[in-house]
N, C-alpha and C. Protein backbone atom coordinates (compact mmCIF):
# COMPACT_ATOMS: atom_id res chain seq x y z
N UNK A 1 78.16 21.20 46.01
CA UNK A 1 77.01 20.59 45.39
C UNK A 1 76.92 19.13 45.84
N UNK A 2 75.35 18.71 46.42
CA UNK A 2 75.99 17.68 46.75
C UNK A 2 75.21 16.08 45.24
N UNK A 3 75.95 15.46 45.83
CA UNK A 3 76.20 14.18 44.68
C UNK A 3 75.20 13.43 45.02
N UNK A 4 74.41 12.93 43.79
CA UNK A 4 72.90 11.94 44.45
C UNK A 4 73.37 10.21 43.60
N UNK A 5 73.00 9.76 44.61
CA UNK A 5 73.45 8.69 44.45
C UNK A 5 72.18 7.69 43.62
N UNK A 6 72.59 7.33 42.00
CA UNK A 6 71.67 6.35 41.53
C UNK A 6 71.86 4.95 41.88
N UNK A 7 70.38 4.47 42.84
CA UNK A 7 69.82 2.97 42.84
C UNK A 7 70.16 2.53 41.82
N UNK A 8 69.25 2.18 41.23
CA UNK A 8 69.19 1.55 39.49
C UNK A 8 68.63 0.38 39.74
N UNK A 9 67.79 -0.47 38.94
CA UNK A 9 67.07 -1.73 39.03
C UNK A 9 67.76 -2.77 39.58
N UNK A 10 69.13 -2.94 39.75
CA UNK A 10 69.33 -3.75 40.34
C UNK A 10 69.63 -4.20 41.57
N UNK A 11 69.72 -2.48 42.11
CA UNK A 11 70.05 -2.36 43.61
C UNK A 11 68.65 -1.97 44.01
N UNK A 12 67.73 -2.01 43.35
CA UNK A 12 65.85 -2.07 43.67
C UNK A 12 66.03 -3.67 44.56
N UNK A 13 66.26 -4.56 43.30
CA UNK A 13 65.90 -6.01 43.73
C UNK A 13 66.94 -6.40 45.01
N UNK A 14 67.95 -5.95 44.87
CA UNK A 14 68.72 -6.41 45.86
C UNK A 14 68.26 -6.01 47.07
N UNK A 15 67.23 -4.50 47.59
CA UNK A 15 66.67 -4.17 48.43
C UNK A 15 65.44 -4.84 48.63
N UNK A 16 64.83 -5.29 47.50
CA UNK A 16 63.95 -6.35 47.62
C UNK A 16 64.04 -7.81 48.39
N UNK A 17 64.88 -8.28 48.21
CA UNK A 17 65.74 -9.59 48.33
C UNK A 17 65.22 -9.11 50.66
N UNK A 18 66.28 -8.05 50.84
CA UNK A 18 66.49 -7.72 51.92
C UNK A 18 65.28 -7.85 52.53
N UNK A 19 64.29 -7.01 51.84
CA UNK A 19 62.67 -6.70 52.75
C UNK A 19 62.06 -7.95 52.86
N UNK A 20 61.97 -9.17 51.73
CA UNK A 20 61.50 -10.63 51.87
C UNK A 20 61.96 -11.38 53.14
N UNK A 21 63.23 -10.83 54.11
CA UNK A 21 63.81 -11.97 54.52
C UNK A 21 63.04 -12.23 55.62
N UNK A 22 61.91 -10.98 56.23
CA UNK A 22 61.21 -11.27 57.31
C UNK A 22 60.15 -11.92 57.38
N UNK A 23 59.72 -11.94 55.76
CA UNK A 23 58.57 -12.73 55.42
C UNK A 23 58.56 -14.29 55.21
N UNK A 24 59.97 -14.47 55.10
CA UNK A 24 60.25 -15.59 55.16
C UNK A 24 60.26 -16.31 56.61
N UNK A 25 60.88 -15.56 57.51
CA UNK A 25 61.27 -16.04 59.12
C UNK A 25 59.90 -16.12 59.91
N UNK A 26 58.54 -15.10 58.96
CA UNK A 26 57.52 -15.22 59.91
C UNK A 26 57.34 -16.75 59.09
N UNK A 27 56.97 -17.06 57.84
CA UNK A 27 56.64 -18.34 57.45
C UNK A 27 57.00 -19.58 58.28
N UNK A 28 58.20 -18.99 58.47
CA UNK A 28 58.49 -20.57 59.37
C UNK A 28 58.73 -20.98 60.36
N UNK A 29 58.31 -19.75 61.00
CA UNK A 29 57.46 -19.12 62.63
C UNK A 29 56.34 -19.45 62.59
N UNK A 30 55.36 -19.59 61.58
CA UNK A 30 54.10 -20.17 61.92
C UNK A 30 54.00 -21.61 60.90
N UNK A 31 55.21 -22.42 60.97
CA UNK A 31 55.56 -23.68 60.19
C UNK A 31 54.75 -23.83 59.15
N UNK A 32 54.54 -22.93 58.27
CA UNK A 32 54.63 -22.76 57.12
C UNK A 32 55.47 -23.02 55.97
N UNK A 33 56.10 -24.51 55.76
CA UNK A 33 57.09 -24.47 54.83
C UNK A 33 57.17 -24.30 53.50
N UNK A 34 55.70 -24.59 52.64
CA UNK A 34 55.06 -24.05 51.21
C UNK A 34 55.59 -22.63 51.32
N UNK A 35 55.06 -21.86 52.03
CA UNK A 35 55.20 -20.17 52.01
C UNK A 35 56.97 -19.58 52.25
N UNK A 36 57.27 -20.33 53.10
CA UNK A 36 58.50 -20.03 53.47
C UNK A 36 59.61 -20.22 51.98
N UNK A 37 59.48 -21.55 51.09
CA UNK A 37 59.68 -21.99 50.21
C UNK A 37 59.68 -21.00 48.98
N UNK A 38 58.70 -20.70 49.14
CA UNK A 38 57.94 -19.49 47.80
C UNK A 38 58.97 -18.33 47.78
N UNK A 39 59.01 -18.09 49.80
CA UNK A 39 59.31 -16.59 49.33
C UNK A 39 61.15 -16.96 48.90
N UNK A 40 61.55 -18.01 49.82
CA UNK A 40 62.81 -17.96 48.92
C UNK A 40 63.01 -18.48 48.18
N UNK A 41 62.39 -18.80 47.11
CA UNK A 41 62.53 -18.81 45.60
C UNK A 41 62.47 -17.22 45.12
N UNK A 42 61.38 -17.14 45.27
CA UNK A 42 60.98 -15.58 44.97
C UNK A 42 62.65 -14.89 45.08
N UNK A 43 63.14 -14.81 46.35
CA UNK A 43 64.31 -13.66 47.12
C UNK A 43 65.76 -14.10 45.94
N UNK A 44 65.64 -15.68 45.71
CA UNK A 44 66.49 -16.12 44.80
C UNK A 44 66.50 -16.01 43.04
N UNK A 45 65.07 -15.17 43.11
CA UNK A 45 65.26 -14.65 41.77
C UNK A 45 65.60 -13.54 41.61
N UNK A 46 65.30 -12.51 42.61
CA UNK A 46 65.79 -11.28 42.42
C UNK A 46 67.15 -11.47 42.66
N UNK A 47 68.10 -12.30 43.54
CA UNK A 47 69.46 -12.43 43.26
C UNK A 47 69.42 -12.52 41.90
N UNK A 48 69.23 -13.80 40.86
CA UNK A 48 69.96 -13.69 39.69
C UNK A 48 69.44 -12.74 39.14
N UNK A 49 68.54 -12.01 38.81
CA UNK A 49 67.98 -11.22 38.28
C UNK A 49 68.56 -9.60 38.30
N UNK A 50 69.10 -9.37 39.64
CA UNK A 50 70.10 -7.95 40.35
C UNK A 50 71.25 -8.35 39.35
N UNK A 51 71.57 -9.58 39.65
CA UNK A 51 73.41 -9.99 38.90
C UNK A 51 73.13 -9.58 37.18
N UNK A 52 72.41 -10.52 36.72
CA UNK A 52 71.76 -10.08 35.04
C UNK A 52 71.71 -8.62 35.10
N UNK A 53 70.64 -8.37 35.12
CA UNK A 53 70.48 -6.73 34.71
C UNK A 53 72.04 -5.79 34.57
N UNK A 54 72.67 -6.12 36.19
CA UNK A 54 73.39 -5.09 35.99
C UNK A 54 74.50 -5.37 35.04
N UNK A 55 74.85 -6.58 34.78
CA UNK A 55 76.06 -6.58 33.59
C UNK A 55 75.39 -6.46 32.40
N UNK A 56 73.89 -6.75 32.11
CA UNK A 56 73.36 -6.45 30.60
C UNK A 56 73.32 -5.00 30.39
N UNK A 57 72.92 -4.17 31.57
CA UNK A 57 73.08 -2.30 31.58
C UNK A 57 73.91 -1.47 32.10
N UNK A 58 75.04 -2.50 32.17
CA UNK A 58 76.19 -1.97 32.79
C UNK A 58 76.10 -1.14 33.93
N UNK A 59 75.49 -1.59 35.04
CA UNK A 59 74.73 -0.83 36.67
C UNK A 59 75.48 -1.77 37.35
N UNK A 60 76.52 -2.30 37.01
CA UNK A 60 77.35 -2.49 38.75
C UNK A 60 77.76 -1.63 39.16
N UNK A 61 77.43 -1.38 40.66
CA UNK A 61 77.90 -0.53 41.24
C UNK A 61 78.43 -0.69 42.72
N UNK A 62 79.15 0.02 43.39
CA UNK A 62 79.69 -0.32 44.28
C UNK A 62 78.41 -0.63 45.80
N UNK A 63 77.41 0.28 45.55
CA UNK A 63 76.54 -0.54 46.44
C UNK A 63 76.02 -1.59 46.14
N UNK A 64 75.88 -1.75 45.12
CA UNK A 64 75.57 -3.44 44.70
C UNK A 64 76.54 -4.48 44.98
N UNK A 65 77.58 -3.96 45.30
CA UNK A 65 78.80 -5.13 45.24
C UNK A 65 78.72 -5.02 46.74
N UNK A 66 78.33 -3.56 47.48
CA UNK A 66 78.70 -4.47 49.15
C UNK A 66 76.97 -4.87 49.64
N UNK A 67 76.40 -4.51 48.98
CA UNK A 67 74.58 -4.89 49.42
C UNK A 67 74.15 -6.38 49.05
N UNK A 68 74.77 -6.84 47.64
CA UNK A 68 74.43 -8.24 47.40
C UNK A 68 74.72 -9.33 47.99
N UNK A 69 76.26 -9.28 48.99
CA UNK A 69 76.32 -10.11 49.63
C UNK A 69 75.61 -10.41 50.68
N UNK A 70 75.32 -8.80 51.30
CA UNK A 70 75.10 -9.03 52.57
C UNK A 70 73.15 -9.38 52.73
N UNK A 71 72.69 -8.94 51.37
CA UNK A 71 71.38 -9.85 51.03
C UNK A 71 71.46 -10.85 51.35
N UNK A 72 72.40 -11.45 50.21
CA UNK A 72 72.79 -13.00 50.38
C UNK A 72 72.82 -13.85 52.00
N UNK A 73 73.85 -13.26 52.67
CA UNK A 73 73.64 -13.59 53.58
C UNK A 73 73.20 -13.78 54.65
N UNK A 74 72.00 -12.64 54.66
CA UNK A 74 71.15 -12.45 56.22
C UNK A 74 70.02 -13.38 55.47
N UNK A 75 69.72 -13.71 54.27
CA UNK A 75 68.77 -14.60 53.96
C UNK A 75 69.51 -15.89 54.19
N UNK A 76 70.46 -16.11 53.88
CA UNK A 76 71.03 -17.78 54.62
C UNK A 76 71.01 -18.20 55.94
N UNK A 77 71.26 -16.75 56.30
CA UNK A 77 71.69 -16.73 57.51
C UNK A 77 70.58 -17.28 58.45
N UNK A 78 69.82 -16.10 58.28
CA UNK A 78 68.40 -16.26 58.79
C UNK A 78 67.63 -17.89 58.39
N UNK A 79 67.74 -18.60 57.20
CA UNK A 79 67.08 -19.64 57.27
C UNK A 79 67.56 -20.79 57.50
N UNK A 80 69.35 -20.64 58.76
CA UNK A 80 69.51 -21.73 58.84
C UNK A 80 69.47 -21.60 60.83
N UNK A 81 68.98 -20.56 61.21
CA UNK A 81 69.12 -19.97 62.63
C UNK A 81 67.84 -20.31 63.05
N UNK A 82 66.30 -19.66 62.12
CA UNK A 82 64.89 -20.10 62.00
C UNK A 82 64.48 -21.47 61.66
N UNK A 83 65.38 -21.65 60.52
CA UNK A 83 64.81 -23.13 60.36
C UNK A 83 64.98 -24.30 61.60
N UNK A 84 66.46 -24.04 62.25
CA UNK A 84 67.00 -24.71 63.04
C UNK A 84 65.81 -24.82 64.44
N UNK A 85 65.76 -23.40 64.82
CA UNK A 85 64.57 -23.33 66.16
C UNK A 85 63.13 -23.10 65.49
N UNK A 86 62.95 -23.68 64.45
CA UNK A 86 61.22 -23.81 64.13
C UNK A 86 60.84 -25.42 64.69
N UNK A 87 59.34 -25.42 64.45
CA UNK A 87 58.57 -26.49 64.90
C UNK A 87 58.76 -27.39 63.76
N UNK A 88 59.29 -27.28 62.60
CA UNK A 88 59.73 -28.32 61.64
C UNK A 88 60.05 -29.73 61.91
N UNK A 89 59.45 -30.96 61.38
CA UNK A 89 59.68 -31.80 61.39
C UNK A 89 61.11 -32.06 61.39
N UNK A 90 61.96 -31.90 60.24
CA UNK A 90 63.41 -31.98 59.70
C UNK A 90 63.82 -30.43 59.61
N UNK A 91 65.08 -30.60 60.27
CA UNK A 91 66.11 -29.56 60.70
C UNK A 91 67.36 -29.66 60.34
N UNK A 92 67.65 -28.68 59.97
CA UNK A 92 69.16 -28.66 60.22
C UNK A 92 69.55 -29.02 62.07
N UNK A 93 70.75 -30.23 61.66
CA UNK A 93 71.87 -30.52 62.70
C UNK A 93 72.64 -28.98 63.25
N UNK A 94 72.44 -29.13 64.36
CA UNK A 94 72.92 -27.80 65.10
C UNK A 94 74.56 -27.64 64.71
N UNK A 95 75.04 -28.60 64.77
CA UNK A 95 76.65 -28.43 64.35
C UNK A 95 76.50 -27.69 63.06
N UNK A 96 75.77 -27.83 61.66
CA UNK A 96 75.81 -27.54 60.96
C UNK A 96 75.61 -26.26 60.61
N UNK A 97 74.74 -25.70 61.48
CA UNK A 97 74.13 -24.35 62.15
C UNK A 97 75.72 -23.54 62.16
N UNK A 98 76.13 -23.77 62.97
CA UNK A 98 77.31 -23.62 63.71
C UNK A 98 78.19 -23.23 62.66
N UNK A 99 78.63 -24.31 62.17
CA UNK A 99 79.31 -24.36 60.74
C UNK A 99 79.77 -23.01 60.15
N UNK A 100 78.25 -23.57 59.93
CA UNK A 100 77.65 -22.13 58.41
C UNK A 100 78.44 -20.46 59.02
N UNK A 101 77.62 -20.37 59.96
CA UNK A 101 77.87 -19.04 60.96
C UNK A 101 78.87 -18.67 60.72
N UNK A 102 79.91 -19.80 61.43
CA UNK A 102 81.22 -19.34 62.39
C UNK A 102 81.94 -18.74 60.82
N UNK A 103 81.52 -19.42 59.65
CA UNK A 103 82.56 -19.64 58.36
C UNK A 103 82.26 -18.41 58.25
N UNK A 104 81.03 -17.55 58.25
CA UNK A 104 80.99 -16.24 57.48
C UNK A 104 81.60 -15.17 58.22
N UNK A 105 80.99 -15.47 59.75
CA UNK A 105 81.65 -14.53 60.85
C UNK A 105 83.32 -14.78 60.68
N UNK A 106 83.92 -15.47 60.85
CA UNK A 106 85.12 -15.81 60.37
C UNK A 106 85.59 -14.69 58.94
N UNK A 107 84.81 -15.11 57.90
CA UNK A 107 85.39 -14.45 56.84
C UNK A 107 85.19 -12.81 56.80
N UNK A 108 84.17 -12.30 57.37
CA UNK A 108 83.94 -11.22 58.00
C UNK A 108 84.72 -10.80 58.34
N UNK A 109 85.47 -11.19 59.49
CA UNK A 109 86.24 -10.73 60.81
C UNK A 109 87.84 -10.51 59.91
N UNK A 110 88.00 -11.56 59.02
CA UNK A 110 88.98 -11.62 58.23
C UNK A 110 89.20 -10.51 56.88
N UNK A 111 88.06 -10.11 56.68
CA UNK A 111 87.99 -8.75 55.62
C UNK A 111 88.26 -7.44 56.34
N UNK A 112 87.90 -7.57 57.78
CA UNK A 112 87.85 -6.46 58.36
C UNK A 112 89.37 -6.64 58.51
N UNK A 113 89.81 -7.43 59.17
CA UNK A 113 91.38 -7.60 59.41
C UNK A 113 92.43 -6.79 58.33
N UNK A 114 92.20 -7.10 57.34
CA UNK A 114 92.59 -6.85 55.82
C UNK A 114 92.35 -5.56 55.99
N UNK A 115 91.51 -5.00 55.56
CA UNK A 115 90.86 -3.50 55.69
C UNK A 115 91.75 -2.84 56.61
N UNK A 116 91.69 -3.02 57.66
CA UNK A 116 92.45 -2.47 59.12
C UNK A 116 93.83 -2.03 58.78
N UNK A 117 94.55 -3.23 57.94
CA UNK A 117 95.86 -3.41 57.98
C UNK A 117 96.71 -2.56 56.89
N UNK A 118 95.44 -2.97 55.74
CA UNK A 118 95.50 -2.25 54.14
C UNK A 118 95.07 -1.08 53.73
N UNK A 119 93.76 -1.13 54.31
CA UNK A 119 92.79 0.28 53.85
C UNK A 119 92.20 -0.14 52.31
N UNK A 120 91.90 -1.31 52.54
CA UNK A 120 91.49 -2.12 51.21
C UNK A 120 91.02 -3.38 51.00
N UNK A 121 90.14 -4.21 50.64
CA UNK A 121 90.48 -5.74 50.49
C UNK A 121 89.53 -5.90 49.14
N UNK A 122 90.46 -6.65 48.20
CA UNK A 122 89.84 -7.27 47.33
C UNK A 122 89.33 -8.88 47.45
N UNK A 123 87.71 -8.15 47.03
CA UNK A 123 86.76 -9.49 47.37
C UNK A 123 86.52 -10.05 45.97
N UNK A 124 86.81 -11.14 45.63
CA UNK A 124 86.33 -11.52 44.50
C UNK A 124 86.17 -13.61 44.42
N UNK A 125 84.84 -13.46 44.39
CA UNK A 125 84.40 -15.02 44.85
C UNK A 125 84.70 -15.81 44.43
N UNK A 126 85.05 -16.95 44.51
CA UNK A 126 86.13 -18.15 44.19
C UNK A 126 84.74 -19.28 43.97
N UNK A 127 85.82 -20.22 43.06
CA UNK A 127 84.70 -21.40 42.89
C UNK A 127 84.33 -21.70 44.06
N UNK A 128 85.01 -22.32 45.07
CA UNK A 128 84.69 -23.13 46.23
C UNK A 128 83.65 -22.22 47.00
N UNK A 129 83.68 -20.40 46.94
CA UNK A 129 82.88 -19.73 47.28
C UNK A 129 81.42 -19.79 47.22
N UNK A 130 81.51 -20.26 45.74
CA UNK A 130 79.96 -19.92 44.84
C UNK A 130 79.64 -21.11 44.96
N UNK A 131 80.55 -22.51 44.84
CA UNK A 131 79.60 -23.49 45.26
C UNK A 131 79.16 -24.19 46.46
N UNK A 132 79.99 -23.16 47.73
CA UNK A 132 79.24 -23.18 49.08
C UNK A 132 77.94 -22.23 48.82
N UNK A 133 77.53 -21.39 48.74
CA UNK A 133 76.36 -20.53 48.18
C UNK A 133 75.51 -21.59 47.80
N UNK A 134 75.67 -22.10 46.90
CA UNK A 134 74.89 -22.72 45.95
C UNK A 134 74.28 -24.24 46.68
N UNK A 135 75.43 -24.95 47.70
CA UNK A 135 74.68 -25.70 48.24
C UNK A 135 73.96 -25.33 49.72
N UNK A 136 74.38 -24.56 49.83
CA UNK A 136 73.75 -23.43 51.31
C UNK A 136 72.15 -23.63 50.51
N UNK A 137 71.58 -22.83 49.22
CA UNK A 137 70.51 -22.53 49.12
C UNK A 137 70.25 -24.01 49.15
N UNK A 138 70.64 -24.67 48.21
CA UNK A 138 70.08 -25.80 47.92
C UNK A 138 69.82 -27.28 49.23
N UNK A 139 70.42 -26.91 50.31
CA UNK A 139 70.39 -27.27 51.90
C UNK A 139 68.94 -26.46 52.28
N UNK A 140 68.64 -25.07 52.30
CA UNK A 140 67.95 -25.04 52.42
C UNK A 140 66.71 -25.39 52.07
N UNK A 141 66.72 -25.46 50.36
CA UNK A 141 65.01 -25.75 49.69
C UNK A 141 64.93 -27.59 50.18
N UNK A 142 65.68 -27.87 50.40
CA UNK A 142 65.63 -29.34 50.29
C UNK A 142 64.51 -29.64 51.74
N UNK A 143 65.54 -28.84 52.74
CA UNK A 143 64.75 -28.94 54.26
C UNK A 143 63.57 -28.37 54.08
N UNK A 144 63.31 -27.20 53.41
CA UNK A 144 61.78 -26.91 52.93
C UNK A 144 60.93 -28.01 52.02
N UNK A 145 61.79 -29.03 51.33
CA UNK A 145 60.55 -29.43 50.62
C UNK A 145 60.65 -30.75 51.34
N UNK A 146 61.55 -31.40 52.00
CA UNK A 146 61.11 -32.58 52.81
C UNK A 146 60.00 -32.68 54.07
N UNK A 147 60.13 -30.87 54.40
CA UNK A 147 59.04 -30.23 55.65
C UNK A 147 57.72 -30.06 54.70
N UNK A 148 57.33 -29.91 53.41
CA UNK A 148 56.55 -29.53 52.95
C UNK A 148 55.61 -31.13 52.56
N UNK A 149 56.20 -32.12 52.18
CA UNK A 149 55.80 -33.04 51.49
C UNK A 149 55.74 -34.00 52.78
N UNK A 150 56.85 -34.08 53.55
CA UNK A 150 57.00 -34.69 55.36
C UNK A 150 57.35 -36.03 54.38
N UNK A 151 58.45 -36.65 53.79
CA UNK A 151 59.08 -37.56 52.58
C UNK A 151 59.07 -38.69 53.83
N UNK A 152 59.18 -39.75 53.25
CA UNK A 152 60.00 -40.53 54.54
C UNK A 152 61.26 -40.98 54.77
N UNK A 153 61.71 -42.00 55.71
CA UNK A 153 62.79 -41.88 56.08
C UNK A 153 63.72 -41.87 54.83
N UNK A 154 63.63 -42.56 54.46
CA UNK A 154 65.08 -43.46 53.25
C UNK A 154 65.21 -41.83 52.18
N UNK A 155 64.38 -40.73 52.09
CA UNK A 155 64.89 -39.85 51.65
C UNK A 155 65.35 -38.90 52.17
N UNK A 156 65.53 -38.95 53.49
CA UNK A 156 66.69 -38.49 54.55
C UNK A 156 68.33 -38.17 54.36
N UNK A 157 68.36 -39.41 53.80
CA UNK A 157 69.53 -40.01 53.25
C UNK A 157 70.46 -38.55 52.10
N UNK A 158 69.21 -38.40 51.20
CA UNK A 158 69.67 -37.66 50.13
C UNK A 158 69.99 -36.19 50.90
N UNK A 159 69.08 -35.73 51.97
CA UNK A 159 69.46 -34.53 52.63
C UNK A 159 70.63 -34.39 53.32
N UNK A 160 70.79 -35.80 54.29
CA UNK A 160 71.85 -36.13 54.69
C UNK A 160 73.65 -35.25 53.97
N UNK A 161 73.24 -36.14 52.79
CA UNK A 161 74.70 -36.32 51.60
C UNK A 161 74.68 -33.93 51.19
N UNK A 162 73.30 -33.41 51.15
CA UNK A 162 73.60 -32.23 50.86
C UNK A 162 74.30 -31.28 52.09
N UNK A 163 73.61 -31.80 53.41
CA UNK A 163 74.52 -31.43 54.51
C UNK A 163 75.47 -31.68 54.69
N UNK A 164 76.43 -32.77 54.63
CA UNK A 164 77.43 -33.08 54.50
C UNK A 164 78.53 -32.37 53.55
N UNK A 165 78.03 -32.37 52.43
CA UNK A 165 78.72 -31.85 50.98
C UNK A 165 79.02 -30.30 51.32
N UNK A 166 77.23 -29.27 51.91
CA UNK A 166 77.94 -28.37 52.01
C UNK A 166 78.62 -27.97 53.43
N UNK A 167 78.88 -28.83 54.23
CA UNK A 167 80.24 -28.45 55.05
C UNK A 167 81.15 -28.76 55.08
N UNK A 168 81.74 -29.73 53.91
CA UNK A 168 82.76 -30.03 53.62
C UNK A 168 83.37 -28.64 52.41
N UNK A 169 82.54 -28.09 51.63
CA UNK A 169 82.43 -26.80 50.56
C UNK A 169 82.63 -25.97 51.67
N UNK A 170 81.97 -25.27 52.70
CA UNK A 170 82.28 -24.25 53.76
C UNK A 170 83.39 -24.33 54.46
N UNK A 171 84.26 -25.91 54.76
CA UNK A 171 85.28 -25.36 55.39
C UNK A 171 86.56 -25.17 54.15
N UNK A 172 86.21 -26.01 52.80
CA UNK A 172 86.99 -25.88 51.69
C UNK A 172 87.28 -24.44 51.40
N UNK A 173 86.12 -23.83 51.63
CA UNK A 173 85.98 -22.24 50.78
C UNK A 173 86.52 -21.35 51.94
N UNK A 174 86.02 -21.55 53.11
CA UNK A 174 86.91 -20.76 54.78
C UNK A 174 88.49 -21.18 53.95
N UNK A 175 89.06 -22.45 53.77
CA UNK A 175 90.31 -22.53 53.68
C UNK A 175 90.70 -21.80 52.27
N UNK A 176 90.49 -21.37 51.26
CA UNK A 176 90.82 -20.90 50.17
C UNK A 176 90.40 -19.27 50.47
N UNK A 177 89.87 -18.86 51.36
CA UNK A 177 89.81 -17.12 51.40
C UNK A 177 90.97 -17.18 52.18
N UNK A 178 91.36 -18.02 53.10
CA UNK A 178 92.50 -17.84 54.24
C UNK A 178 93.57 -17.50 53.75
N UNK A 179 93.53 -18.42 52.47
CA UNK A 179 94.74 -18.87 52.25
C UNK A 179 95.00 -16.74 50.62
N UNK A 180 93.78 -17.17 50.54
CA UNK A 180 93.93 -15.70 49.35
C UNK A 180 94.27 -14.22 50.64
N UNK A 181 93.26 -14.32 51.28
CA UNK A 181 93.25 -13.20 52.47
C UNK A 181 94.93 -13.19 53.24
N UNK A 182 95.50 -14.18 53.19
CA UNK A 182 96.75 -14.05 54.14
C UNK A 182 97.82 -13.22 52.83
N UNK A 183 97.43 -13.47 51.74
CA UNK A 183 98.44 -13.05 50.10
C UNK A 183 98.05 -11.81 50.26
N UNK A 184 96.69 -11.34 50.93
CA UNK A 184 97.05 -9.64 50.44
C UNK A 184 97.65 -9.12 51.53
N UNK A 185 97.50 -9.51 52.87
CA UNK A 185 97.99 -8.72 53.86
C UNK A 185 99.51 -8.72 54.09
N UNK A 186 100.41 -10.13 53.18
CA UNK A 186 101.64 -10.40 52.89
C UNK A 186 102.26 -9.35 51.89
N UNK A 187 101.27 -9.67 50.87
CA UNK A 187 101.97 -9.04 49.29
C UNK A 187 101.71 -7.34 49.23
């Protein structure tokens, strides 16, 4: 007999999240940064909104646990690769580009490692995790709303300090999975 697998509302939005991310990349393909802005707000509510639901109706589920990240991340991903080669006034610094990438591909490569070795890896997100996330988005809306409003220089400055912050959080949080990821393949 075979077994049907329930979605449930929160793995709706999380597929939602996914389908926005192209609508976003055309936005800022045709330097659109209002629209581009919208939709990831929009994509960032159905994140909290997937997370809520499912602990208020008890719908975590294991595709939600490997689908939410990887939402998460082809929408970062994507708006720091697009944003970088759009016609945008203010950009992300290519090093920073770089950064971002190498840290996830890195942590990637490092789960798979685990997996390979174990036939297992426990993922479970760390502060330094969630508040690279958190300034990732917030790197992004910022470059959207300084492209949207075109601010002048001296508020540069403040974008400056969020780029900075979150790659100092990305290599903090690369160093604290390393350091958790090397304990399971040890212990």
């Amino acid at each position: 007999m075979e077994k049907k697998i329930k979605i449930g509302i929160p793995n709706w939005l999380t597929i939602l999240r996914i389908f926005l991310v192209p609508f976003f990349i055309i936005f800022i393909g045709y330097n659109k940064p209002l629209y581009a802005l919208l939709v990831f707000i929009l994509a960032g509510m159905t994140d909290a909104l997937d997370g809520y639901i499912a602990r208020k109706l008890n719908q975590i589920t294991n595709l939600g646990k490997v689908l939410d990240p990887i939402a998460d991340k082809v929408l970062l991903v994507s708006a720091f690769i697009f944003i970088y080669n759009s016609n945008f006034e203010i950009k992300f610094p290519y090093w920073f580009v770089v950064l971002v990438i190498s840290r996830d591909i890195y942590l990637v490569a490092g789960s798979t490692l685990i997996y390979f070795f174990k036939g297992f890896v426990k993922v479970k997100p760390s502060i330094f995790g969630k508040a690279t996330t958190f300034l990732q988005i917030l790197a992004v809306i910022s470059v959207l709303i300084v492209n949207i409003f075109l601010l002048p220089a001296e508020y540069l400055i403040y974008l400056d300090y969020i780029i900075y912050t979150t790659a100092f959080f990305s290599i903090l949080s690369a160093v604290d999975y390393t350091y958790k990821g090397l304990s399971q393949l040890i212990g």
